[in-house]
N, C-alpha and C. Protein backbone atom coordinates (compact mmCIF):
# COMPACT_ATOMS: atom_id res chain seq x y z
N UNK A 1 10.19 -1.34 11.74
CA UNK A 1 8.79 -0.96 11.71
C UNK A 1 8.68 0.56 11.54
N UNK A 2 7.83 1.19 10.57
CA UNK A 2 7.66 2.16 10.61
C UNK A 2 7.02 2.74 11.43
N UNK A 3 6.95 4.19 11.46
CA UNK A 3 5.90 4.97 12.83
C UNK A 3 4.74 5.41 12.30
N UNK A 4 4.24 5.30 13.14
CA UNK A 4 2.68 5.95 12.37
C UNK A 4 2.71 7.25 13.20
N UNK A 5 2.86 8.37 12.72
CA UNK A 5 2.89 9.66 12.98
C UNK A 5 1.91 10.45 12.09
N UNK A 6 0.78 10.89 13.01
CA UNK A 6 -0.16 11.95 12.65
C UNK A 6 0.57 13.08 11.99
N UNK A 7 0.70 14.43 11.32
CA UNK A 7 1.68 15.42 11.13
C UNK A 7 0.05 16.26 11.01
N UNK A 8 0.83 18.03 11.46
CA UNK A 8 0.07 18.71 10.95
C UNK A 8 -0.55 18.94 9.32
N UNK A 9 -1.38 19.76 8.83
CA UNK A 9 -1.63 19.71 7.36
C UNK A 9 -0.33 20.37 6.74
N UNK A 10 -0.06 20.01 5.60
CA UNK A 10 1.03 20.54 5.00
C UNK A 10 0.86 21.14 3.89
N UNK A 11 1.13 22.46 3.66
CA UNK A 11 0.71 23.33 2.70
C UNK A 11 1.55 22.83 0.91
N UNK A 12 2.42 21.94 1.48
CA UNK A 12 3.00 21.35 -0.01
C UNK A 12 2.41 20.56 -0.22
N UNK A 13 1.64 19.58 0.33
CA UNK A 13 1.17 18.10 -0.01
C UNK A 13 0.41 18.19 -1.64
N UNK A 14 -0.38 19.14 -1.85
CA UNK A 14 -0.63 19.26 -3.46
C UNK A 14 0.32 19.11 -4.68
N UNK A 15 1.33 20.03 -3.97
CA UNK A 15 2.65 20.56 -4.88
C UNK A 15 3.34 19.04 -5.04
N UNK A 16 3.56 17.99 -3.91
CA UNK A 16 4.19 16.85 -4.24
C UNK A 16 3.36 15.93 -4.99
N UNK A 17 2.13 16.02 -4.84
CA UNK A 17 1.19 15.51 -5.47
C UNK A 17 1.47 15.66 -7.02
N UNK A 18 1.22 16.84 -7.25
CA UNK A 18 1.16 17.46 -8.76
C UNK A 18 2.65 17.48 -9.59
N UNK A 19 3.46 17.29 -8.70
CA UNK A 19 4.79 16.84 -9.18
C UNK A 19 5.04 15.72 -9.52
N UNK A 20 4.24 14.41 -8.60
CA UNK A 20 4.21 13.03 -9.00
C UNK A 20 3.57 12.29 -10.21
N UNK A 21 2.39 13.20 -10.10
CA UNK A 21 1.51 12.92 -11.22
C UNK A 21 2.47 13.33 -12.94
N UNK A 22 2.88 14.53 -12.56
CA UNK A 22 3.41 14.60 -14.06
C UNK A 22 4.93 13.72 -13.97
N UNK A 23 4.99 12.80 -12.90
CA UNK A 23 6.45 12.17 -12.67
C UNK A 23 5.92 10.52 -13.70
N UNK A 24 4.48 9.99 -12.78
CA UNK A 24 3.65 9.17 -13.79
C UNK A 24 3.48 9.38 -14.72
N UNK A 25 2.93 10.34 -15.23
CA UNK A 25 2.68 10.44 -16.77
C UNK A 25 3.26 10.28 -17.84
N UNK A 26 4.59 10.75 -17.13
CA UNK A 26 5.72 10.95 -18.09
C UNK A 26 6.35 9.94 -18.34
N UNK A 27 6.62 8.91 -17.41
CA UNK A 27 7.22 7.66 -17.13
C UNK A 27 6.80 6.31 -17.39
N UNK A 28 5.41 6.63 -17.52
CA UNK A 28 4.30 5.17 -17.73
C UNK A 28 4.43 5.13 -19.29
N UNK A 29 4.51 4.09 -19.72
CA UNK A 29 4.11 4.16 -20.98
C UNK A 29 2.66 3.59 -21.29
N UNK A 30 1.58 4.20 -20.72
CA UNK A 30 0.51 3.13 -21.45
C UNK A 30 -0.54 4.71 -20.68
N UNK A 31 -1.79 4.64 -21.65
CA UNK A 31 -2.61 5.71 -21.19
C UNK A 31 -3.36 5.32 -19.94
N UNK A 32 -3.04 6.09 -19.30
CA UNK A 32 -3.73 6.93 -18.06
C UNK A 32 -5.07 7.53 -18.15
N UNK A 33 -6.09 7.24 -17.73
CA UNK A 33 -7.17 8.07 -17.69
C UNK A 33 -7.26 8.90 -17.02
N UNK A 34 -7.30 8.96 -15.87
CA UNK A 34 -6.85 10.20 -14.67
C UNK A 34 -6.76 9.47 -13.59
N UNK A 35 -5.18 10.53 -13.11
CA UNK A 35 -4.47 10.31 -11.47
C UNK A 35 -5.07 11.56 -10.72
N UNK A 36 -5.68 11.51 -9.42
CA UNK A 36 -6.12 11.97 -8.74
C UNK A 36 -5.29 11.64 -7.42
N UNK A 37 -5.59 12.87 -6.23
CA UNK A 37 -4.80 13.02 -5.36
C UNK A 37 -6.02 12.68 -4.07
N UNK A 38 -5.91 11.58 -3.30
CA UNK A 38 -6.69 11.43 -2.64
C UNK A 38 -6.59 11.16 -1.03
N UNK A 39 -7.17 10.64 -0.04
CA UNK A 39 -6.40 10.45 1.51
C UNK A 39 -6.43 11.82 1.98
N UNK A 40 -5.81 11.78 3.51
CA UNK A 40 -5.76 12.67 4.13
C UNK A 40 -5.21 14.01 3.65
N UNK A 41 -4.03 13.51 2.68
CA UNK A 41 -3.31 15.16 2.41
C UNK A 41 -3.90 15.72 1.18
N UNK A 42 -5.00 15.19 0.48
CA UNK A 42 -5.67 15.75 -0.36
C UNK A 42 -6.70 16.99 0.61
N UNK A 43 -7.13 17.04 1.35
CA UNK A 43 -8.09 17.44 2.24
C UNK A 43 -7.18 18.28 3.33
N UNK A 44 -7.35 20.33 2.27
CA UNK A 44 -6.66 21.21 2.86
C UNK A 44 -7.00 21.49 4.62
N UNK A 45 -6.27 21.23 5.27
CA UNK A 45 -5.99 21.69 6.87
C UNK A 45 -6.38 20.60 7.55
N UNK A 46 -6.39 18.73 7.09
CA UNK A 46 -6.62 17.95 7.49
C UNK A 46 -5.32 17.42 7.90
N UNK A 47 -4.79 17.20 9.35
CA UNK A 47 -3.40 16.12 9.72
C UNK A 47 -3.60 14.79 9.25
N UNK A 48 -2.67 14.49 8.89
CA UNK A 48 -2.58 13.10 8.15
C UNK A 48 -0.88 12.47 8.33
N UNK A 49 -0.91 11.07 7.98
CA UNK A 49 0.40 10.97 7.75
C UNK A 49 0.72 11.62 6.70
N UNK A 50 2.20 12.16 6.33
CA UNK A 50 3.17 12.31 5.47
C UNK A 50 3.33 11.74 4.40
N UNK A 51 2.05 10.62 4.05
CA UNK A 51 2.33 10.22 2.80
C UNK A 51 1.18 10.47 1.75
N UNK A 52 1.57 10.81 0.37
CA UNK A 52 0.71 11.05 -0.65
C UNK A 52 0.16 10.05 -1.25
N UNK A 53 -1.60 9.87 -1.14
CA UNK A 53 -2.16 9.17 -1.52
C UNK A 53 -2.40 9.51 -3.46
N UNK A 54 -2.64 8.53 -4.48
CA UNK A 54 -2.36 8.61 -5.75
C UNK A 54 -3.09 7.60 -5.71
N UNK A 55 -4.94 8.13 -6.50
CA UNK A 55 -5.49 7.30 -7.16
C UNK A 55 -5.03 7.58 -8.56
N UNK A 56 -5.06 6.14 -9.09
CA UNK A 56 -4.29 5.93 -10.69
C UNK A 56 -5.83 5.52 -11.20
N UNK A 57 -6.59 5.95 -12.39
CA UNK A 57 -7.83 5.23 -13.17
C UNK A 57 -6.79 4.67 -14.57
N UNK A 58 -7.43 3.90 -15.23
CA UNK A 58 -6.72 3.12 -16.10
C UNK A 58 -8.05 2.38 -16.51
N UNK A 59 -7.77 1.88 -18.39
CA UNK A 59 -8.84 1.43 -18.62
C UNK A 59 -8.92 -0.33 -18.16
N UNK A 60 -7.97 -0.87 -18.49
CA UNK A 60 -8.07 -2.32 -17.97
C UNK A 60 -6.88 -2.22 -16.70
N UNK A 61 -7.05 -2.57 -15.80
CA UNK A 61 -5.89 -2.80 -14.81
C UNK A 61 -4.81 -3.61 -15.20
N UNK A 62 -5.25 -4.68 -15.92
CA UNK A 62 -3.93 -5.79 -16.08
C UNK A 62 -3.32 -5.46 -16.84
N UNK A 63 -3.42 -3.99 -17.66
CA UNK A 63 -2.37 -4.18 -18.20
C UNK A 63 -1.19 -3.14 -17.50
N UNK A 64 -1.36 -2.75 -16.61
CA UNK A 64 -0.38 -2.33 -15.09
C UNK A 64 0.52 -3.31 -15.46
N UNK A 65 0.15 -4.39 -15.28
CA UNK A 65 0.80 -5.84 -14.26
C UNK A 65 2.45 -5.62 -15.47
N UNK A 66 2.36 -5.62 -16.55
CA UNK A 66 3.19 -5.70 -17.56
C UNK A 66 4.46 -4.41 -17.40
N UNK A 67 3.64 -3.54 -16.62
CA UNK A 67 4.65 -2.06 -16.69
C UNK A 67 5.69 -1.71 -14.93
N UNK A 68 5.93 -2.81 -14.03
CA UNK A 68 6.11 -2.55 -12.73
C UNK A 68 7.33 -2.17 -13.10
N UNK A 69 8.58 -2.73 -14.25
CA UNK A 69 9.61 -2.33 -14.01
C UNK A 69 9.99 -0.41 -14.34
N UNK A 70 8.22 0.04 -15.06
CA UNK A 70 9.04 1.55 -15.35
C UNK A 70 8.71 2.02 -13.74
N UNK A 71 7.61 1.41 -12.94
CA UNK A 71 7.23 1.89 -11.90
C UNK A 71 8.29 1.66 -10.91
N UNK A 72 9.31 0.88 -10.94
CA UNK A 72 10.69 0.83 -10.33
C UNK A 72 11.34 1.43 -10.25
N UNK A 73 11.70 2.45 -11.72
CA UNK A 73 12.47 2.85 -11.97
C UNK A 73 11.71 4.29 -11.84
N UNK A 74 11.13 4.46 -11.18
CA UNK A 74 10.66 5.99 -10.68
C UNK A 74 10.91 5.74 -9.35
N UNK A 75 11.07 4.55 -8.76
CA UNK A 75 10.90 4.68 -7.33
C UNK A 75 10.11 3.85 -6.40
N UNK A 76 8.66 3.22 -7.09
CA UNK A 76 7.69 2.46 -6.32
C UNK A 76 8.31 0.76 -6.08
N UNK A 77 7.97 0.42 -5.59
CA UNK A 77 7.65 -1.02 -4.62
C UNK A 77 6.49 -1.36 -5.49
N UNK A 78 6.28 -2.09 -6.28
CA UNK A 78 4.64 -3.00 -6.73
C UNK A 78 4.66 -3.94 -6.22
N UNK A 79 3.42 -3.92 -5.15
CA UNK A 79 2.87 -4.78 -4.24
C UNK A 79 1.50 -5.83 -5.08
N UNK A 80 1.57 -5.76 -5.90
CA UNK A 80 0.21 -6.42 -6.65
C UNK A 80 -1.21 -5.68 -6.08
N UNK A 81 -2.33 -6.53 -5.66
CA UNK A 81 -3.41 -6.27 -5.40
C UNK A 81 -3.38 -5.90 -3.93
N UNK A 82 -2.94 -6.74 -3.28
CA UNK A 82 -2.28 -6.15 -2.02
C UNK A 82 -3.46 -6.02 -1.10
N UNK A 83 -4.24 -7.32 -1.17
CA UNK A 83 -5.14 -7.31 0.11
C UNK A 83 -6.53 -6.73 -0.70
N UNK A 84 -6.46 -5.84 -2.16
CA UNK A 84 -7.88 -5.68 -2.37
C UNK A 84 -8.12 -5.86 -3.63
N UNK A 85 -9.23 -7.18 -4.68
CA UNK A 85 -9.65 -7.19 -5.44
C UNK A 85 -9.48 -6.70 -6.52
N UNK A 86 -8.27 -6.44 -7.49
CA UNK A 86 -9.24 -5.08 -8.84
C UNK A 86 -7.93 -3.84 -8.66
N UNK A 87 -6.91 -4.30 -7.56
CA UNK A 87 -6.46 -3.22 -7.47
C UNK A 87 -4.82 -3.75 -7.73
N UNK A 88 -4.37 -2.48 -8.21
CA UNK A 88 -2.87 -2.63 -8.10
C UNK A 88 -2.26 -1.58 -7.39
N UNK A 89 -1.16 -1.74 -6.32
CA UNK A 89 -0.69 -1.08 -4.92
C UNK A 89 0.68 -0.95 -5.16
N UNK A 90 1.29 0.27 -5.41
CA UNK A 90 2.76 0.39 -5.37
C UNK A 90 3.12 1.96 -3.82
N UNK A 91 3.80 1.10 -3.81
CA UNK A 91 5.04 2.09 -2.42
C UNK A 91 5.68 2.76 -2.87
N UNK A 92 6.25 4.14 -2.18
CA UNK A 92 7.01 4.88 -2.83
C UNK A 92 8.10 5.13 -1.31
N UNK A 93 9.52 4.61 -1.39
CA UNK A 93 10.30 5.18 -0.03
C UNK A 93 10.34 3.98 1.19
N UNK A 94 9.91 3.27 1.00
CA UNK A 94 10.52 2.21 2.05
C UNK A 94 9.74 2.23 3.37
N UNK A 95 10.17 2.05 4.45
CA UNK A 95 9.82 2.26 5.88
C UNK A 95 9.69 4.02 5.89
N UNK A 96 10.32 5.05 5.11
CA UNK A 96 10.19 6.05 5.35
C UNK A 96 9.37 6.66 3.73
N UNK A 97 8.03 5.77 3.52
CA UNK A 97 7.62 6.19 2.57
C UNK A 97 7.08 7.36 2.40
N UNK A 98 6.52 8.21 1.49
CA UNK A 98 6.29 9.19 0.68
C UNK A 98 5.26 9.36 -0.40
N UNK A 99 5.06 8.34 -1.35
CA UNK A 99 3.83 8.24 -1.83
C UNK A 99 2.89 6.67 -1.74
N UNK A 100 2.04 6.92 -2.35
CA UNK A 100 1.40 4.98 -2.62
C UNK A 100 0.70 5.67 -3.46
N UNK A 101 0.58 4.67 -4.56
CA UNK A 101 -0.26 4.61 -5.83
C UNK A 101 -1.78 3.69 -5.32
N UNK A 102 -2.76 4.00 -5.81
CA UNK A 102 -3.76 2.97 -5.46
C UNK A 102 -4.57 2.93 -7.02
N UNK A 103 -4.23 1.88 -7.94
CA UNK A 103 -4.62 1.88 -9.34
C UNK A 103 -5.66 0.64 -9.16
N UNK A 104 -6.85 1.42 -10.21
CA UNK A 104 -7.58 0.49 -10.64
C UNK A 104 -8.41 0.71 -11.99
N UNK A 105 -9.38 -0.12 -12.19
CA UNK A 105 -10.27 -0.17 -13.63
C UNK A 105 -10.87 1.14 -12.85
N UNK A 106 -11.32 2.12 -14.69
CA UNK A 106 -12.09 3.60 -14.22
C UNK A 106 -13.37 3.11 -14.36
N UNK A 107 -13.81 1.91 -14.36
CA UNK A 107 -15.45 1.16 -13.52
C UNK A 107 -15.44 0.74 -11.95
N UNK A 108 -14.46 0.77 -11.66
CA UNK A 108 -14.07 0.19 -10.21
C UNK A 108 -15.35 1.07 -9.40
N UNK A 109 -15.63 0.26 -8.45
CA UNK A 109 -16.45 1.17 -7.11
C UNK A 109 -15.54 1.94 -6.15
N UNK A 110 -14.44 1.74 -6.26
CA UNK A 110 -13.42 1.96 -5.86
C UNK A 110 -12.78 3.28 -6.05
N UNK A 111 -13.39 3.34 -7.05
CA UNK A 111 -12.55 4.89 -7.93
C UNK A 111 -13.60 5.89 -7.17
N UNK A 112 -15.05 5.71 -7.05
CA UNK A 112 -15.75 6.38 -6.66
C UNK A 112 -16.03 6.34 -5.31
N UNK A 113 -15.45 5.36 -4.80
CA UNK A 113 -15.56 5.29 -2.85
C UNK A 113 -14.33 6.39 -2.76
N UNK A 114 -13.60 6.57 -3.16
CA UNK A 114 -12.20 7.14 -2.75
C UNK A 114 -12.60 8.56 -2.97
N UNK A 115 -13.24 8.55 -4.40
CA UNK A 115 -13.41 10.42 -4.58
C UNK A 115 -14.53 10.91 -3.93
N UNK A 116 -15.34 10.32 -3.30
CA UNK A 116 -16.79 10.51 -2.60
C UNK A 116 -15.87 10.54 -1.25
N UNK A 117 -15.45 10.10 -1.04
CA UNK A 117 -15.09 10.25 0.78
C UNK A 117 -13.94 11.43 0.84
N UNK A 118 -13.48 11.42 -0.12
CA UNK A 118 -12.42 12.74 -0.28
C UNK A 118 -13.54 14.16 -0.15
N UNK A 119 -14.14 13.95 -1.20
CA UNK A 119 -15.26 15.58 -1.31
C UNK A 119 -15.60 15.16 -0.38
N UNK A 120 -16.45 14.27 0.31
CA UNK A 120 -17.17 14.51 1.47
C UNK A 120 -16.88 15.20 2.69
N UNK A 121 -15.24 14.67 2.80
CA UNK A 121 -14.44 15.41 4.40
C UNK A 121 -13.97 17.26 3.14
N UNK A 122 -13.75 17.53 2.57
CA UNK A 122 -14.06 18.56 1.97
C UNK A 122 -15.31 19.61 2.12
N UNK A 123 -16.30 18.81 1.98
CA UNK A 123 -17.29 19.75 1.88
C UNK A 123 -17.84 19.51 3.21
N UNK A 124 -17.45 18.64 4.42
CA UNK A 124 -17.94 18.75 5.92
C UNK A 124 -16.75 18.63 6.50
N UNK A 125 -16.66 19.93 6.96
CA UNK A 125 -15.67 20.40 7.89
C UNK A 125 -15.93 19.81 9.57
N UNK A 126 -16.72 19.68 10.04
CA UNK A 126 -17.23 18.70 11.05
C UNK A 126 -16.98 17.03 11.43
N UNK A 127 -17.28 16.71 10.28
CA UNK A 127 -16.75 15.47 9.40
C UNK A 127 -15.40 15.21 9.55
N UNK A 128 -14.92 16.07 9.10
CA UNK A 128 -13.03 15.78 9.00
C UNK A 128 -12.17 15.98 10.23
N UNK A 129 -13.41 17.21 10.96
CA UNK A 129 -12.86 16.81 12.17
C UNK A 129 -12.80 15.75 13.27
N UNK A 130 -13.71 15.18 12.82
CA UNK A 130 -13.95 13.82 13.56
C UNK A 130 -13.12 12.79 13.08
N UNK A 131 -12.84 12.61 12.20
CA UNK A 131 -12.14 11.94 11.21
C UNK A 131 -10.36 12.29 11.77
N UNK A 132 -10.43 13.37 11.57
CA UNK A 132 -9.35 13.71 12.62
C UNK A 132 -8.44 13.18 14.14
N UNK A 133 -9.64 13.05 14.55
CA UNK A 133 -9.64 13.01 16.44
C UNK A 133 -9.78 11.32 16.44
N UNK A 134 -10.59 10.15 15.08
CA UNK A 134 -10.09 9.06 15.06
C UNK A 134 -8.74 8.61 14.65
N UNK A 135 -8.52 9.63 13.81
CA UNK A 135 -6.46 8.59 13.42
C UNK A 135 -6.17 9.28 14.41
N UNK A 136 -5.90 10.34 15.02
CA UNK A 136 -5.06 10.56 15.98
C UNK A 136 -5.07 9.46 17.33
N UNK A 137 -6.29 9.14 17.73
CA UNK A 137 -6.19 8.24 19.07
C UNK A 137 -5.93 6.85 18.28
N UNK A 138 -6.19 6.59 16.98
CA UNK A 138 -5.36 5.54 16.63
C UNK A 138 -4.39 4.77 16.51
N UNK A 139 -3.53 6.22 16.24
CA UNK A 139 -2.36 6.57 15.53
C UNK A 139 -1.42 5.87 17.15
N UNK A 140 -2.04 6.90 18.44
CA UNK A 140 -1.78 6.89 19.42
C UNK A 140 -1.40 5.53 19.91
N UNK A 141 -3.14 4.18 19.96
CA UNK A 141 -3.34 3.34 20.63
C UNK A 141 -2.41 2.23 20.20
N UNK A 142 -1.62 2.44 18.48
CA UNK A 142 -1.75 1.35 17.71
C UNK A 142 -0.45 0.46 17.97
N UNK A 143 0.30 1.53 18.61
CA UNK A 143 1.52 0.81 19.06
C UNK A 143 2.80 0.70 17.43
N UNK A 144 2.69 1.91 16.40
CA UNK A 144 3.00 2.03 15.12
C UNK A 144 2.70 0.39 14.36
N UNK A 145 1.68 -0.45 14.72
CA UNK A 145 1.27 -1.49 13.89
C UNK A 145 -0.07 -1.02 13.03
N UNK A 146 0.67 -1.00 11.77
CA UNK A 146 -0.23 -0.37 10.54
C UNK A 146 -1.64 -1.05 10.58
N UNK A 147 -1.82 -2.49 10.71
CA UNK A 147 -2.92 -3.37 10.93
C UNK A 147 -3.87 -2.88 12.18
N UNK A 148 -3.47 -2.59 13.09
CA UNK A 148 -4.23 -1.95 14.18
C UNK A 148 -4.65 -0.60 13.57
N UNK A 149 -4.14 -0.18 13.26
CA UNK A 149 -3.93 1.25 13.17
C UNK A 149 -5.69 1.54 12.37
N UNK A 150 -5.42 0.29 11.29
CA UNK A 150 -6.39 0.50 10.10
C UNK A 150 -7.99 0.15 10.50
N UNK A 151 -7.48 -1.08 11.68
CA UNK A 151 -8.66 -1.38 12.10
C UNK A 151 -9.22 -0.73 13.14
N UNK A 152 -8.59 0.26 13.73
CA UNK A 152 -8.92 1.39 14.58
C UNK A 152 -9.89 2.47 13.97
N UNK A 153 -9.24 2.72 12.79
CA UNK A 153 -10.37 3.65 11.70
C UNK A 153 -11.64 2.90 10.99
N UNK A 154 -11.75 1.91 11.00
CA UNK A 154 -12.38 0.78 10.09
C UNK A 154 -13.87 1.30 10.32
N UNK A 155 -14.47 1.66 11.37
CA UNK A 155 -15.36 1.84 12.00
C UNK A 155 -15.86 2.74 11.24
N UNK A 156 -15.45 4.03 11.42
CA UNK A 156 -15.54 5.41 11.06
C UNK A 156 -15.30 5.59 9.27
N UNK A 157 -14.18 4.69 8.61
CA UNK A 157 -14.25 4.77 7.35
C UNK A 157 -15.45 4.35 6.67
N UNK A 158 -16.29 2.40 7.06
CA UNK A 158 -16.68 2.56 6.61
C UNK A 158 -18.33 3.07 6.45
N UNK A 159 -18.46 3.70 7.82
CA UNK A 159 -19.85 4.50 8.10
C UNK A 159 -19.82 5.72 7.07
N UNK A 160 -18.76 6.12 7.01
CA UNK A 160 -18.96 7.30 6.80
C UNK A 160 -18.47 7.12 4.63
N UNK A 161 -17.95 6.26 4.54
CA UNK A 161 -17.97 5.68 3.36
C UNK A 161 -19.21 5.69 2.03
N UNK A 162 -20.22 5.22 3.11
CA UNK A 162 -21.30 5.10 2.68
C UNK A 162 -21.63 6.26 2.32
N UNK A 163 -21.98 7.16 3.54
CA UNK A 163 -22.31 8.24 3.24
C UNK A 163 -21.88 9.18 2.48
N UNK A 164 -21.00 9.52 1.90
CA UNK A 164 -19.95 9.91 1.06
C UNK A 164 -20.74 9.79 -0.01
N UNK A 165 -20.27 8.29 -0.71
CA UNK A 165 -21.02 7.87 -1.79
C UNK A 165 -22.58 8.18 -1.96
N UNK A 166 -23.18 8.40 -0.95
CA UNK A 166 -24.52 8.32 -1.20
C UNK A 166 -24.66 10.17 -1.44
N UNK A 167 -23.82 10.97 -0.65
CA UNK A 167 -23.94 12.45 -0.88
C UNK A 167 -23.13 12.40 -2.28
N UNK A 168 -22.08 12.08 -2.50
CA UNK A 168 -21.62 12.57 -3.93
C UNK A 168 -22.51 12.29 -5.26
N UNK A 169 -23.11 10.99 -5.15
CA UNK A 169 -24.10 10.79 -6.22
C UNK A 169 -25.26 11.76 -5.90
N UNK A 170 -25.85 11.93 -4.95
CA UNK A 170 -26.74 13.75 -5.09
C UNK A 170 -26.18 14.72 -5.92
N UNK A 171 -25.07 14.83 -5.05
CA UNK A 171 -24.17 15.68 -5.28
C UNK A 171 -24.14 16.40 -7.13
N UNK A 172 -23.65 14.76 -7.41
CA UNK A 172 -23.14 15.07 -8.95
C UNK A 172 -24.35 14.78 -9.90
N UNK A 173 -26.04 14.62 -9.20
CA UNK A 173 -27.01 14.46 -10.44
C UNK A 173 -27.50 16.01 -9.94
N UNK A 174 -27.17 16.78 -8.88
CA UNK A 174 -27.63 17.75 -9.19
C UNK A 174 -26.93 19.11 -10.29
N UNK A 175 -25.98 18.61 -10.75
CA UNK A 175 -24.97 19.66 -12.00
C UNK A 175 -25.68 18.95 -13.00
């Protein structure tokens, strides 16, 4: 079983990010619309686990399904949909993972729940701290069972989910 360990913010988490992305790009053979860096370690001076979140956009998803063996051969685990609708889920590192891919269609609601809740703990520093002080007593209560862990945050993700989405669409009709 792995541990669920909070870590302080980590001033590389971009740098592994931006290293992975051109690790995808290079390695996928099929176009990419845009990989984005999302989750806790996207969100500078936020503790998070140690692992790099990687939204993948893509124009049809299924045609992922056809490419898992180059995604092997970089390193990932393809988990299929993996519990959500529309999506394709690869691991990076085992019990002592390192990244996760979270790919879907660039219509997905999905694409835009993820980048709305990212800017949101971005642009509310209040926010993230709260957000904060829930994975940590999570992290704490969960006994390192990832399922607890998730449903410990569940609350707080998806209140604040909403809100996200509902500030980023302001957000982005006011540019």
């Amino acid at each position: 079983m792995r541990e669920i360990l909070i870590v302080p913010y980590n001033n590389s988490w971009p740098k592994l990010f931006e290293q992975e992305k051109e690790l995808i790009f290079k390695s996928i053979p099929v176009e990419i619309y845009r990989i984005h860096h999302i989750g806790s370690t996207s969100v500078k001076g936020l503790p998070s686990k140690p692992i790099i979140d990687i939204l993948l956009e893509i124009k049809k998803i299924e045609t992922l399904d056809k490419l898992n063996n180059y995604f092997e051969r970089i390193g990932y685990e393809c988990l299929g949909e993996y519990g959500i609708k529309g999506r394709r889920y690869y691991q990076k590192g085992g019990d002592d993972r390192t990244h996760q891919i979270h790919a879907f269609s660039t219509n997905s609601t999905h694409v835009i729940s993820h980048l709305a809740f990212r800017d949101y703990l971005i642009a509310n520093k209040d926010i993230a701290e709260e957000y904060e002080n829930v994975k940590s007593k999570a992290a704490e209560a969960c006994n390192n069972d990832i399922g607890v862990y998730c449903d410990l945050k569940n609350e707080f993700i998806v209140k604040h989910e909403k809100l996200a989405v509902d500030w980023w669409q302001d957000t982005k009709s006011l540019n």
